[in-house]
PDB file of N, CA and C in Angstrom:
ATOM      1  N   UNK A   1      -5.528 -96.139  -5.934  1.00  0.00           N
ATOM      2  CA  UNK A   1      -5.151 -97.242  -6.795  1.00  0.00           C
ATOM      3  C   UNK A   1      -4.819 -98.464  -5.946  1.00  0.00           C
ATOM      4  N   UNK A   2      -4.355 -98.663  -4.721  1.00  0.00           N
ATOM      5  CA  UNK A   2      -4.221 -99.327  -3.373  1.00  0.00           C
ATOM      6  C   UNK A   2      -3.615-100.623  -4.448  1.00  0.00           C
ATOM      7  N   UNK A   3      -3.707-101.925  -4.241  1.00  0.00           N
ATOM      8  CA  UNK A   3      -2.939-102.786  -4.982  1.00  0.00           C
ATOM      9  C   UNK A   3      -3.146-103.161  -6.621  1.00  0.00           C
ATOM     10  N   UNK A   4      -4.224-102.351  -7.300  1.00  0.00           N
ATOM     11  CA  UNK A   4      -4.089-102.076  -8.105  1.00  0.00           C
ATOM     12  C   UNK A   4      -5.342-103.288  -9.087  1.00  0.00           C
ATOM     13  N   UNK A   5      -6.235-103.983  -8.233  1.00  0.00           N
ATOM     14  CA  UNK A   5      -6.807-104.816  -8.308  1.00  0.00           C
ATOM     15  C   UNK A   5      -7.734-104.262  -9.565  1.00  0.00           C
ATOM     16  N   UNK A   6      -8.721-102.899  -9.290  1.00  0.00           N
ATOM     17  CA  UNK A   6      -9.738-102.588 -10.311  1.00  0.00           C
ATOM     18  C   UNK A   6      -9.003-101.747 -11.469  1.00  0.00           C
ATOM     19  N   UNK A   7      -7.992-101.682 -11.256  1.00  0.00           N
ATOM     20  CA  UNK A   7      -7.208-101.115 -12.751  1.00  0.00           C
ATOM     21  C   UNK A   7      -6.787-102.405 -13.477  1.00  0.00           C
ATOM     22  N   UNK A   8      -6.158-103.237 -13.054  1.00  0.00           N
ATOM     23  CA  UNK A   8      -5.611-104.770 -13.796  1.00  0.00           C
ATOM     24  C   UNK A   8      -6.474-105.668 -14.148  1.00  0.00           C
ATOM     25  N   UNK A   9      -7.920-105.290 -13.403  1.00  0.00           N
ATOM     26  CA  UNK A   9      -8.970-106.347 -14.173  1.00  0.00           C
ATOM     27  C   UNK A   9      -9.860-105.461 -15.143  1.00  0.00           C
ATOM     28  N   UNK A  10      -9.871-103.809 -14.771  1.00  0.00           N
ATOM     29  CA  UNK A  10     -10.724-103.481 -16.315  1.00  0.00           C
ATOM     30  C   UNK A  10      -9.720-103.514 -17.470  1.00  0.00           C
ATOM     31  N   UNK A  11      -8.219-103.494 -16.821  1.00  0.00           N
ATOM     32  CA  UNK A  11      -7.087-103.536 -18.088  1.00  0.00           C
ATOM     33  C   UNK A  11      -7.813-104.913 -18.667  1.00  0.00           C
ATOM     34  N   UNK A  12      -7.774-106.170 -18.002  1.00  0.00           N
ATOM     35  CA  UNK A  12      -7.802-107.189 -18.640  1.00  0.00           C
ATOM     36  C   UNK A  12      -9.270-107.245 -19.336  1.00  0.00           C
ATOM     37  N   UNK A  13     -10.131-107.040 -19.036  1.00  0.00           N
ATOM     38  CA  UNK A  13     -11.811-106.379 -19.789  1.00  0.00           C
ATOM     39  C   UNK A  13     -11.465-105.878 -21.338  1.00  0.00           C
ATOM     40  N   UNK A  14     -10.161-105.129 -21.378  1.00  0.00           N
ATOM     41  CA  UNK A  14     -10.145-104.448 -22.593  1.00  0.00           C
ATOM     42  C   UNK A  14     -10.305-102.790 -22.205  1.00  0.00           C
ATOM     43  N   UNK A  15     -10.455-102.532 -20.818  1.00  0.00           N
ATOM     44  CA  UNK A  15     -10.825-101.472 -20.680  1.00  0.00           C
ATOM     45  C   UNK A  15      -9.701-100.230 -21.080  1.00  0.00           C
ATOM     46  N   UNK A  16     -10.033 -98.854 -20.931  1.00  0.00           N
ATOM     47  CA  UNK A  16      -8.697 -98.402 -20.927  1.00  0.00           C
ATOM     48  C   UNK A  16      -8.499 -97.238 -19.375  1.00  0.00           C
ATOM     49  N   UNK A  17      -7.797 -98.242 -18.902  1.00  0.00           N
ATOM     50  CA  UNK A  17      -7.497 -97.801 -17.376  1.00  0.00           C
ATOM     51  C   UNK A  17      -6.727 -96.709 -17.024  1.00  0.00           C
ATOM     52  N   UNK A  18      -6.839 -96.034 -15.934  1.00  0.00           N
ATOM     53  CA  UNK A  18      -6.074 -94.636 -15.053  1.00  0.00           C
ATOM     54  C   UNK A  18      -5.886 -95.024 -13.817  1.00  0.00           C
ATOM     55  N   UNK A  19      -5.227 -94.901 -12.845  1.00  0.00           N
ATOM     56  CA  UNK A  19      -4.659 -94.737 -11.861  1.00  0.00           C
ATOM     57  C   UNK A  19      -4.097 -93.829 -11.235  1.00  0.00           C
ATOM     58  N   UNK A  20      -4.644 -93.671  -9.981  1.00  0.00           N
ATOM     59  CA  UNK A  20      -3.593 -92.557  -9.000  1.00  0.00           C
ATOM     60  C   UNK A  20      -3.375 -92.980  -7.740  1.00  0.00           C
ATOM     61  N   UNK A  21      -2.259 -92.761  -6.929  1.00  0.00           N
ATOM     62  CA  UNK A  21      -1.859 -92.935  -5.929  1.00  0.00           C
ATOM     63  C   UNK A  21      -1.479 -91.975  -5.239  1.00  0.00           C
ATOM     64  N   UNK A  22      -0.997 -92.241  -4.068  1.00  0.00           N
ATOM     65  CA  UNK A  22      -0.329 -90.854  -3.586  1.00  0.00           C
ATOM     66  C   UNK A  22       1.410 -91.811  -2.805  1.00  0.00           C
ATOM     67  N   UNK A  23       0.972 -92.788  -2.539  1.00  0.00           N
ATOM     68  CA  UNK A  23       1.945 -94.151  -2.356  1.00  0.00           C
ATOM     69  C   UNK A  23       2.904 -94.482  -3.363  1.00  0.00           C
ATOM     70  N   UNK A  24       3.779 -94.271  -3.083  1.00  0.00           N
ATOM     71  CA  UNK A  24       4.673 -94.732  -4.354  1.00  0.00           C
ATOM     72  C   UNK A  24       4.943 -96.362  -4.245  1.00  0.00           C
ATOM     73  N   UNK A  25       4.400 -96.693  -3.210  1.00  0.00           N
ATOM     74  CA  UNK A  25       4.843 -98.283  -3.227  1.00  0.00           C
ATOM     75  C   UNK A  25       3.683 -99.036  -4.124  1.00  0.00           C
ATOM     76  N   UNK A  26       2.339 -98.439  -4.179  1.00  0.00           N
ATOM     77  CA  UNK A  26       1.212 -98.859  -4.716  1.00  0.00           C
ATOM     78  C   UNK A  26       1.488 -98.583  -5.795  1.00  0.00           C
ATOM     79  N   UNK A  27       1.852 -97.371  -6.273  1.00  0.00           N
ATOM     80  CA  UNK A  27       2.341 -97.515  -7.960  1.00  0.00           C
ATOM     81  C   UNK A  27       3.860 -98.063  -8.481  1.00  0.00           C
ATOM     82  N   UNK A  28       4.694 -98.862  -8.091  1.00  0.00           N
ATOM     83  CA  UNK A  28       5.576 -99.947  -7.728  1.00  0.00           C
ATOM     84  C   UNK A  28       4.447-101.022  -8.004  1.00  0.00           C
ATOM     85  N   UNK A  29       3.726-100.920  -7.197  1.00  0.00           N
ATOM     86  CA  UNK A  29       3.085-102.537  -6.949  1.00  0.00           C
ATOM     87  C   UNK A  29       2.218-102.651  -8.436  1.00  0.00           C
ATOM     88  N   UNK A  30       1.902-101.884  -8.956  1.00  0.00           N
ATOM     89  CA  UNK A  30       0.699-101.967  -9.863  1.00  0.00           C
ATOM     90  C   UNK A  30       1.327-102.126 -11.372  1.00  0.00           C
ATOM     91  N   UNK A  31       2.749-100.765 -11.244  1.00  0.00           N
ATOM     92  CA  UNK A  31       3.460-101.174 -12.810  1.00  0.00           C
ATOM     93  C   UNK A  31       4.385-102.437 -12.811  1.00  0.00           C
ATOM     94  N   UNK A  32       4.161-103.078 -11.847  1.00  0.00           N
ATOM     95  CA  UNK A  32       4.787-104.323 -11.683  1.00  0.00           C
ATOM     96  C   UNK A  32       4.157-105.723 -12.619  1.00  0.00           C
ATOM     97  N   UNK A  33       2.580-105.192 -11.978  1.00  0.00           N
ATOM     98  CA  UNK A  33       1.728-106.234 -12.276  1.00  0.00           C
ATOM     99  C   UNK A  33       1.431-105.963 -13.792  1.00  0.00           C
ATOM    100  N   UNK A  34       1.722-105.190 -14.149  1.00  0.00           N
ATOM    101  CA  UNK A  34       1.269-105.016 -15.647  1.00  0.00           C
ATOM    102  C   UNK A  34       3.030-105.500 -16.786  1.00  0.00           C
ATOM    103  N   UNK A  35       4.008-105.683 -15.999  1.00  0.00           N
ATOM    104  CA  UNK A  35       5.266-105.537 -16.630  1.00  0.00           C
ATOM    105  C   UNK A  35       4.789-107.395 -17.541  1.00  0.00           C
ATOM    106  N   UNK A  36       5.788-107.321 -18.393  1.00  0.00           N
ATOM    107  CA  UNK A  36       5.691-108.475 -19.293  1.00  0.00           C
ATOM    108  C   UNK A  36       6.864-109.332 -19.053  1.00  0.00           C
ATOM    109  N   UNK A  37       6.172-110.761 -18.872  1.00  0.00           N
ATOM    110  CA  UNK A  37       7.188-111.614 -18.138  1.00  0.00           C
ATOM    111  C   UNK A  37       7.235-112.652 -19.076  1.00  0.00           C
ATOM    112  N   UNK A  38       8.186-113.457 -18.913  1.00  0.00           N
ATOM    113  CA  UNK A  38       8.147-115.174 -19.532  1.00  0.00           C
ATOM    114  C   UNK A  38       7.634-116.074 -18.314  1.00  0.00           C
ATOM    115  N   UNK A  39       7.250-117.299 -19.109  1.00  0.00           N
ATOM    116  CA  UNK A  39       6.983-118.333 -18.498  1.00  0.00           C
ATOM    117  C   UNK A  39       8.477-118.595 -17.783  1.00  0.00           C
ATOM    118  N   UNK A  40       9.263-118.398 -18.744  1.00  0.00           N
ATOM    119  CA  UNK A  40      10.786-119.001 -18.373  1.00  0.00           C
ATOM    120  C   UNK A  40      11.499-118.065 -17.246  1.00  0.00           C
ATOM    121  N   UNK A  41      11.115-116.946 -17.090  1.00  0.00           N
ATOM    122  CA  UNK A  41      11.960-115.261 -16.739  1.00  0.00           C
ATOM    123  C   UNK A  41      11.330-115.715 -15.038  1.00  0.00           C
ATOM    124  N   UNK A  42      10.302-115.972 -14.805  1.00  0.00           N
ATOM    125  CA  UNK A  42       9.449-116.238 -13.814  1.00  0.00           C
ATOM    126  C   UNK A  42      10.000-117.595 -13.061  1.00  0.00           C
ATOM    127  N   UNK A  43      10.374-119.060 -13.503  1.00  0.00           N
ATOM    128  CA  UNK A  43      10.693-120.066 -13.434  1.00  0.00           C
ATOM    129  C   UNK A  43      12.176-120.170 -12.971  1.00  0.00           C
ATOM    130  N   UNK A  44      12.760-119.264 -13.425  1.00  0.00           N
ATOM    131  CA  UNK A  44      14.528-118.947 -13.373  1.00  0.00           C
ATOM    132  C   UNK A  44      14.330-118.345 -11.954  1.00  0.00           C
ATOM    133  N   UNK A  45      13.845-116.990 -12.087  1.00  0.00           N
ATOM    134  CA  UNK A  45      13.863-116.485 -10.684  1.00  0.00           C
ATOM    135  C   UNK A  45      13.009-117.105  -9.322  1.00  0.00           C
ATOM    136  N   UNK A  46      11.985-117.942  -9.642  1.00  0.00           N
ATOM    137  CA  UNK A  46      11.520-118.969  -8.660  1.00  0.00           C
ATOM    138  C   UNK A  46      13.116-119.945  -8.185  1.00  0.00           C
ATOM    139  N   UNK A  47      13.957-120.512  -9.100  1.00  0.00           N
ATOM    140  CA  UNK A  47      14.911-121.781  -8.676  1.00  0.00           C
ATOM    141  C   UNK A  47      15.834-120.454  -8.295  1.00  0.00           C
ATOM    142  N   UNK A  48      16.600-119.678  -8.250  1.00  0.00           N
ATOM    143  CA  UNK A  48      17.237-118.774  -7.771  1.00  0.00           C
ATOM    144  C   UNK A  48      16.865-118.499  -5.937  1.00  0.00           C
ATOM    145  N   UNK A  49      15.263-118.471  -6.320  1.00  0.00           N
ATOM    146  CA  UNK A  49      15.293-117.885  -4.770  1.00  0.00           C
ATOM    147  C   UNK A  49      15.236-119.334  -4.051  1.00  0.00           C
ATOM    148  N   UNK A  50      14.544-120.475  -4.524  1.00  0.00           N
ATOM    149  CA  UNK A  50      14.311-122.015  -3.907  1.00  0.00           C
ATOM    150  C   UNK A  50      16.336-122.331  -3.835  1.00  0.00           C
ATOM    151  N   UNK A  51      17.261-122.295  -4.469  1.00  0.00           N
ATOM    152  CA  UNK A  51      18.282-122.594  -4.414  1.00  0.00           C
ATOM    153  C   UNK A  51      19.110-121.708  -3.131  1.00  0.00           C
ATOM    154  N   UNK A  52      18.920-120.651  -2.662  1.00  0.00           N
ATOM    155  CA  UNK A  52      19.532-119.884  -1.443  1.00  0.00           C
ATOM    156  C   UNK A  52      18.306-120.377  -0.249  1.00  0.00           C
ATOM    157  N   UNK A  53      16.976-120.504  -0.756  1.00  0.00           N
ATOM    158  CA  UNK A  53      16.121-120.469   0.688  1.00  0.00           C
ATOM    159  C   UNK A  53      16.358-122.139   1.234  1.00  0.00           C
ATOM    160  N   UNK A  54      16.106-122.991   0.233  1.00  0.00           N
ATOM    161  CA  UNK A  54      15.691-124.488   0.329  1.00  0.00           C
ATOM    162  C   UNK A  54      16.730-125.064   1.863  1.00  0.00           C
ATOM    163  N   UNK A  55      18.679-124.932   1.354  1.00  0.00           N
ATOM    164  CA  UNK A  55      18.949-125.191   2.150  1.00  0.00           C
ATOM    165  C   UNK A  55      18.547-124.747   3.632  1.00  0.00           C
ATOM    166  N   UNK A  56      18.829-123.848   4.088  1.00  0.00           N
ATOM    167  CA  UNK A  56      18.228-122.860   4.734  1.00  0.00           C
ATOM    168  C   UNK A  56      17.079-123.407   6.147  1.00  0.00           C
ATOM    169  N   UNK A  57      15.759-123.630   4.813  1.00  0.00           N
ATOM    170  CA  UNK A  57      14.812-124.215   5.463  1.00  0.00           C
ATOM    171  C   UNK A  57      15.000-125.719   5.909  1.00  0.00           C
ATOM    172  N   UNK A  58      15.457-126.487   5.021  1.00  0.00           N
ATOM    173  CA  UNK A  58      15.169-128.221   4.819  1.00  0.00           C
ATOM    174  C   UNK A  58      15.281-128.978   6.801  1.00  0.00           C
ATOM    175  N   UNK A  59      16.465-127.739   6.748  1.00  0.00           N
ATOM    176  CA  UNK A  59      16.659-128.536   8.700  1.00  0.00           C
ATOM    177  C   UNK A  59      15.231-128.597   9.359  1.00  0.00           C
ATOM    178  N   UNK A  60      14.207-127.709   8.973  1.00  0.00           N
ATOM    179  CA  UNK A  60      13.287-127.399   9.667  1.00  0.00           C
ATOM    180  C   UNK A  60      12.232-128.557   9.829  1.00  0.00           C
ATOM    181  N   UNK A  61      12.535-129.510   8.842  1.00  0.00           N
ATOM    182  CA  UNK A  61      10.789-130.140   8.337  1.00  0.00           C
ATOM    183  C   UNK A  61      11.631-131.943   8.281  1.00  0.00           C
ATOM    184  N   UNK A  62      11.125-132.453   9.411  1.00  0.00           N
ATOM    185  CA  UNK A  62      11.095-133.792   9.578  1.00  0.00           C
ATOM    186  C   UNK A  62      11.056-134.584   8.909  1.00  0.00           C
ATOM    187  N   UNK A  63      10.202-134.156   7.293  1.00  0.00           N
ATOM    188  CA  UNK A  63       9.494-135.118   6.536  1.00  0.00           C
ATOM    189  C   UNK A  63      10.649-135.033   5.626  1.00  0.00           C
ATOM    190  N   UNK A  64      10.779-136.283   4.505  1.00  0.00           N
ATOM    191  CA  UNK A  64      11.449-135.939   3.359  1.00  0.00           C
ATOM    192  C   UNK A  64      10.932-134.668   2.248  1.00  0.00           C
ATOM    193  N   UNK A  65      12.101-134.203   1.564  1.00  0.00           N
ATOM    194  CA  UNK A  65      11.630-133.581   0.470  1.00  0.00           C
ATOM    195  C   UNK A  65      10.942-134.500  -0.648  1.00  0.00           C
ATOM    196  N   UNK A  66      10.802-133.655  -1.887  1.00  0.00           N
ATOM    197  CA  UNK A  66       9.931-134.208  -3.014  1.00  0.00           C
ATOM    198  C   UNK A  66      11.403-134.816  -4.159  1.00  0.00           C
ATOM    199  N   UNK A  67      12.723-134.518  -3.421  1.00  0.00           N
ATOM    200  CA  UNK A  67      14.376-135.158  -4.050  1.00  0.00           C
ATOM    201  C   UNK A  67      15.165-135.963  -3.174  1.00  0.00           C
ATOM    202  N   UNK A  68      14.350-136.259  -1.962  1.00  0.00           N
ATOM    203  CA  UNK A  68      14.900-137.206  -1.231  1.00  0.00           C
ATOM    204  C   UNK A  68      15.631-136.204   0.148  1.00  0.00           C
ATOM    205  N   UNK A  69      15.215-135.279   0.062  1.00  0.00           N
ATOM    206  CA  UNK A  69      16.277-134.482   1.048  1.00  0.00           C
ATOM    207  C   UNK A  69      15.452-134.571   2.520  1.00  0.00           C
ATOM    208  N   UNK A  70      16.368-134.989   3.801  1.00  0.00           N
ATOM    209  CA  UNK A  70      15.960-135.085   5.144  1.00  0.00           C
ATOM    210  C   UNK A  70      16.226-134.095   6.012  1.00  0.00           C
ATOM    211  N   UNK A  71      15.157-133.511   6.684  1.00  0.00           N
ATOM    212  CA  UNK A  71      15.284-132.410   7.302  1.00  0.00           C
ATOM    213  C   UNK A  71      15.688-133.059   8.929  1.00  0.00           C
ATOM    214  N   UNK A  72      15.821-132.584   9.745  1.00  0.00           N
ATOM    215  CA  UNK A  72      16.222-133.266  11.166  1.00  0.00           C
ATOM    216  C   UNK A  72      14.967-132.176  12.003  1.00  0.00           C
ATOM    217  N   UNK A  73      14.641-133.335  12.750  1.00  0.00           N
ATOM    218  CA  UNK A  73      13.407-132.557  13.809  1.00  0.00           C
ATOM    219  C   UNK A  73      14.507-132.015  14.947  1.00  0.00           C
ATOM    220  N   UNK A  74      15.284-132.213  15.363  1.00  0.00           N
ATOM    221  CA  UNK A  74      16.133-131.743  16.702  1.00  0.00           C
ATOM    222  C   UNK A  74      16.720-130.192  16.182  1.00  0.00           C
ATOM    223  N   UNK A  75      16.727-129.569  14.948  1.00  0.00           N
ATOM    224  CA  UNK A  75      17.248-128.692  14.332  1.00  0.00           C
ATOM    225  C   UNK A  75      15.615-127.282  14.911  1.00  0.00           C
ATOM    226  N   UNK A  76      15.027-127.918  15.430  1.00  0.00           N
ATOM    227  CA  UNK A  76      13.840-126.698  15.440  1.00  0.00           C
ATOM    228  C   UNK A  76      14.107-125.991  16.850  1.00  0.00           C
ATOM    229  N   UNK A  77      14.477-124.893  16.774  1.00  0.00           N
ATOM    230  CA  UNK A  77      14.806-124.041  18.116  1.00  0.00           C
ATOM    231  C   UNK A  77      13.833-123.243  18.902  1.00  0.00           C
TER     232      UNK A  77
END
């Protein structure tokens, strides 16, 4: 079933799909891709992870952000 690519596109065909693994991370990875999400559920947990990583990164990048935020070039080790 490896990432689960030819089961999730005959799912999406209409097909009616099977899977086996012997990986439990591949079947992780696959009932993942089939789980039912929001536009919104998806969007929340994107600003969650951008709100702990952003600071984090911003020292890294010289350029301004896309909110005005200045990163410092002397901050790159």
């Amino acid at each position: 079933m490896g990432g689960g690519t030819t089961v999730v596109e005959g799912s999406r065909l209409g097909m009616q799909m099977y899977g086996n693994d012997l990986n439990p991370i591949a079947w992780f990875v696959v009932q993942n891709e089939f789980s039912k999400v929001t536009k919104e559920e998806v969007q929340a947990l994107l600003d969650d992870v951008e709100a702990e990583v952003k600071p984090q990164l911003i020292p890294f990048y010289a350029c301004g952000g896309p909110n005005g935020e200045k990163g410092k070039m002397d901050a790159i080790v």
